[in-house]
N, C-alpha and C. Protein backbone atom coordinates (compact mmCIF):
# COMPACT_ATOMS: atom_id res chain seq x y z
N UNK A 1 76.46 80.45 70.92
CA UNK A 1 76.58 79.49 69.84
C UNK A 1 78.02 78.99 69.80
N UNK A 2 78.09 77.50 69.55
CA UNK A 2 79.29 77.25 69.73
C UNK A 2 80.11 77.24 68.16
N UNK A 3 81.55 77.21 67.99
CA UNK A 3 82.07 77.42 66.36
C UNK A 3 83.32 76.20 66.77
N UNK A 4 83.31 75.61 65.66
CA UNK A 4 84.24 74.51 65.49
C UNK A 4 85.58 75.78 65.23
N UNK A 5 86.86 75.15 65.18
CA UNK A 5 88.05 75.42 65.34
C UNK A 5 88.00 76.44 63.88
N UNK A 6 87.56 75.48 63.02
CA UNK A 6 87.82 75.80 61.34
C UNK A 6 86.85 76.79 61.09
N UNK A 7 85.45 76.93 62.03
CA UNK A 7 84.73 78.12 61.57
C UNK A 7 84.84 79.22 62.24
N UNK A 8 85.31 78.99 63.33
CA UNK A 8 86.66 80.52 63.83
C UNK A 8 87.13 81.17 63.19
N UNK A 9 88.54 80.47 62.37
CA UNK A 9 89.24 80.95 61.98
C UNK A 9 88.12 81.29 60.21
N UNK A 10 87.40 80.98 60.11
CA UNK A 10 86.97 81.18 58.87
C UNK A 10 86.07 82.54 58.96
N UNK A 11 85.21 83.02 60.45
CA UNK A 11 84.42 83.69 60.63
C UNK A 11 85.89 84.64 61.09
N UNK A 12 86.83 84.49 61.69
CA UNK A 12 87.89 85.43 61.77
C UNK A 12 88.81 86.45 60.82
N UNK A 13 89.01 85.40 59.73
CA UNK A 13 89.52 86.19 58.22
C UNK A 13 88.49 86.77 57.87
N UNK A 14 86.99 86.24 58.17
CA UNK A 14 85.80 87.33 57.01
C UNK A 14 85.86 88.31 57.61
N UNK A 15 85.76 88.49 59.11
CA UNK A 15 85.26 89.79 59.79
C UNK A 15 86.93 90.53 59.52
N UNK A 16 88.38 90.18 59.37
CA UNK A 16 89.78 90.91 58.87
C UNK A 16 89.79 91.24 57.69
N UNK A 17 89.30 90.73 56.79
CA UNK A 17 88.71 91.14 55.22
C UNK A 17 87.90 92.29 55.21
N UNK A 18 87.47 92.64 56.31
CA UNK A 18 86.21 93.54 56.26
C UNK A 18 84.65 93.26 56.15
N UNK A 19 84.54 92.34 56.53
CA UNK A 19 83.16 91.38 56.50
C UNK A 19 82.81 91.27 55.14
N UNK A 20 83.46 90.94 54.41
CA UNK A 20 82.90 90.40 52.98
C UNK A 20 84.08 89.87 52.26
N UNK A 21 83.95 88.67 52.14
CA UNK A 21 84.92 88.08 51.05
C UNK A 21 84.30 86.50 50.18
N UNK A 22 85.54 86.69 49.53
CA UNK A 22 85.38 85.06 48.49
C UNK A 22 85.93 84.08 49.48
N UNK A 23 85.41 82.71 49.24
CA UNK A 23 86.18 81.67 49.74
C UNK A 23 87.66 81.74 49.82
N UNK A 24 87.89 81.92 48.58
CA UNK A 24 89.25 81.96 47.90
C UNK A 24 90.38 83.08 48.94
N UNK A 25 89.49 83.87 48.82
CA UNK A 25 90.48 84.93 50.31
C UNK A 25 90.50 84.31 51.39
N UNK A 26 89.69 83.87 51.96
CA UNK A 26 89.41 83.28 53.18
C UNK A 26 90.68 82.26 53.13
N UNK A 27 90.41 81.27 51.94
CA UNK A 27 91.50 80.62 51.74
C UNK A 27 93.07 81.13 51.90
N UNK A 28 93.11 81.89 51.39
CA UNK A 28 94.47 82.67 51.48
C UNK A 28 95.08 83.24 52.92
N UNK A 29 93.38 83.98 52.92
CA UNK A 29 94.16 84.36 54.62
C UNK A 29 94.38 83.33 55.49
N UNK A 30 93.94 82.66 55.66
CA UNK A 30 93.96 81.14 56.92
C UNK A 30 94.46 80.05 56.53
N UNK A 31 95.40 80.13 55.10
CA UNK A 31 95.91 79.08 54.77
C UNK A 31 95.28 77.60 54.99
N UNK A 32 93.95 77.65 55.01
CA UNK A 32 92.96 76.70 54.78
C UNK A 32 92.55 76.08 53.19
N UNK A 33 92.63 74.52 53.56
CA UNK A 33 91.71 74.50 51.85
C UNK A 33 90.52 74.86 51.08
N UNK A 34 91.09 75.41 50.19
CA UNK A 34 89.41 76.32 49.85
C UNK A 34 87.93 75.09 50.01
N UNK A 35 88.24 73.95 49.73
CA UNK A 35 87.29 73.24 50.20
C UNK A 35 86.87 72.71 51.25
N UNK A 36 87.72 73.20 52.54
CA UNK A 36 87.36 73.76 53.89
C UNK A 36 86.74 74.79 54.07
N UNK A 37 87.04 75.82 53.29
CA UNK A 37 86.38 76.97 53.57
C UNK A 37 85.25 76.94 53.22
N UNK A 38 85.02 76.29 51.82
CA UNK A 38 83.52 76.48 51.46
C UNK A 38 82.55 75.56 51.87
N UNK A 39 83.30 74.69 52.99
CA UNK A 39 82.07 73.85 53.57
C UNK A 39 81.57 74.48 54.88
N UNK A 40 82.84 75.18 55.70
CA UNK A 40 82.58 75.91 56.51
C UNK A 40 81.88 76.84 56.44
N UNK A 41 81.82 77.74 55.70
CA UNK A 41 80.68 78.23 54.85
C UNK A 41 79.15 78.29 54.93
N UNK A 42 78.97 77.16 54.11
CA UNK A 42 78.16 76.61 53.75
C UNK A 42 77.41 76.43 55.39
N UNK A 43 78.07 75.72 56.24
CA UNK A 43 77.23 75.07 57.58
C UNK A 43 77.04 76.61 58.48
N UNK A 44 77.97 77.66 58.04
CA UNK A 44 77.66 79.15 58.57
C UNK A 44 76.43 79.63 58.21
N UNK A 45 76.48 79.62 56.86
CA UNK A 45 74.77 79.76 56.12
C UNK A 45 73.90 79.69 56.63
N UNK A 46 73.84 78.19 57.02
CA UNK A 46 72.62 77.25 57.49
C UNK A 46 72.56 77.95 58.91
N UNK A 47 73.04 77.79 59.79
CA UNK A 47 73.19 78.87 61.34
C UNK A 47 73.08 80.25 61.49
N UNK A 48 73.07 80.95 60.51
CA UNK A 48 72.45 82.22 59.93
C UNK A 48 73.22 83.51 60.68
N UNK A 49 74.79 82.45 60.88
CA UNK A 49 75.96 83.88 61.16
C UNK A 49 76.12 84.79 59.69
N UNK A 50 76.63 83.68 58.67
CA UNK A 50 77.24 84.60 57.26
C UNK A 50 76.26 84.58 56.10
N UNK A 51 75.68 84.85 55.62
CA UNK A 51 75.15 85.36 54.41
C UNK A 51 75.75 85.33 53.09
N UNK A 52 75.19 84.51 52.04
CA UNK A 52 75.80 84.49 50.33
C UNK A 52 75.16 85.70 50.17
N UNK A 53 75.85 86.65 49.62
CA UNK A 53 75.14 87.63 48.91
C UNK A 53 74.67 87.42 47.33
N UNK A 54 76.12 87.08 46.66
CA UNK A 54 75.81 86.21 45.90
C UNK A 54 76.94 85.68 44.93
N UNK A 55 76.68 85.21 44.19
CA UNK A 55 77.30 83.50 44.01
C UNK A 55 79.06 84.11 44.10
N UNK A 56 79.58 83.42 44.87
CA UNK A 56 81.23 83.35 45.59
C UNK A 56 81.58 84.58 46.34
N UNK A 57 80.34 84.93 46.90
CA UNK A 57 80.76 86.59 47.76
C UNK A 57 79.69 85.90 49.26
N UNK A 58 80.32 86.33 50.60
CA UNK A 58 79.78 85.43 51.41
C UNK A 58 80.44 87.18 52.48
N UNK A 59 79.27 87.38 53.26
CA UNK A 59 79.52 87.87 54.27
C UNK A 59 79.07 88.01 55.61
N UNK A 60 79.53 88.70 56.59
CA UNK A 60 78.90 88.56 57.80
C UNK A 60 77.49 88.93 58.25
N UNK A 61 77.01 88.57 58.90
CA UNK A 61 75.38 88.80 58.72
C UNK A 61 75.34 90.20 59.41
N UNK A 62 75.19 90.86 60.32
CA UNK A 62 75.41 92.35 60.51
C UNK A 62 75.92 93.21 59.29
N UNK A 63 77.20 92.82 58.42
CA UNK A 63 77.53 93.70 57.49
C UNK A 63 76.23 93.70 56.42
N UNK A 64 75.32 92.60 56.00
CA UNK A 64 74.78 92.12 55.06
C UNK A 64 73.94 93.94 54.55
N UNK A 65 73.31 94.78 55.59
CA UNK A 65 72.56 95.65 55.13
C UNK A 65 73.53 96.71 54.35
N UNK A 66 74.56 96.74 54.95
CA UNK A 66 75.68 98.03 54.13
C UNK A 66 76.34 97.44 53.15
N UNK A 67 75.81 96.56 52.52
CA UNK A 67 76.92 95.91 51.15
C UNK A 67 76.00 95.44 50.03
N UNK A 68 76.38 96.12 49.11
CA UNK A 68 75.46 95.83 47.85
C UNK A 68 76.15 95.28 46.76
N UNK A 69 75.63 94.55 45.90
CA UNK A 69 76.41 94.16 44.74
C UNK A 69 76.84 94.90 43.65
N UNK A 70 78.36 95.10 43.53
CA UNK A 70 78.49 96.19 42.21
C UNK A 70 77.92 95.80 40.77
């Protein structure tokens, strides 16, 4: 599967976060605009790499079974 530049580095900070984060981290770590991130996101979703767990928590699809909502 191929990844644009921006969903690299976006699928790169989630999996350095520990496969689960907010946009907003993502943002931070990659010095990206959070409204980069959350479109990148968003088109990750749809391609069924990252997973919303739920609303502003987004993680990698492998981590998805070991992470539950507190």
């Amino acid at each position: 599967m191929k990844y644009t530049v921006t969903e690299k580095n976006v699928l790169t900070a989630l999996k350095s976060l520990g496969g689960v984060a907010t946009p907003a981290a993502i943002s931070r770590a990659t010095g990206m605009p959070y409204s980069t991130v959350h479109l990148a996101l968003k088109k990750l979703v749809g391609r069924g790499v990252v997973i919303r767990l739920y609303r502003g928590v987004y993680a990698l699809r492998q981590q998805s079974t070991t992470v539950e909502r507190p």
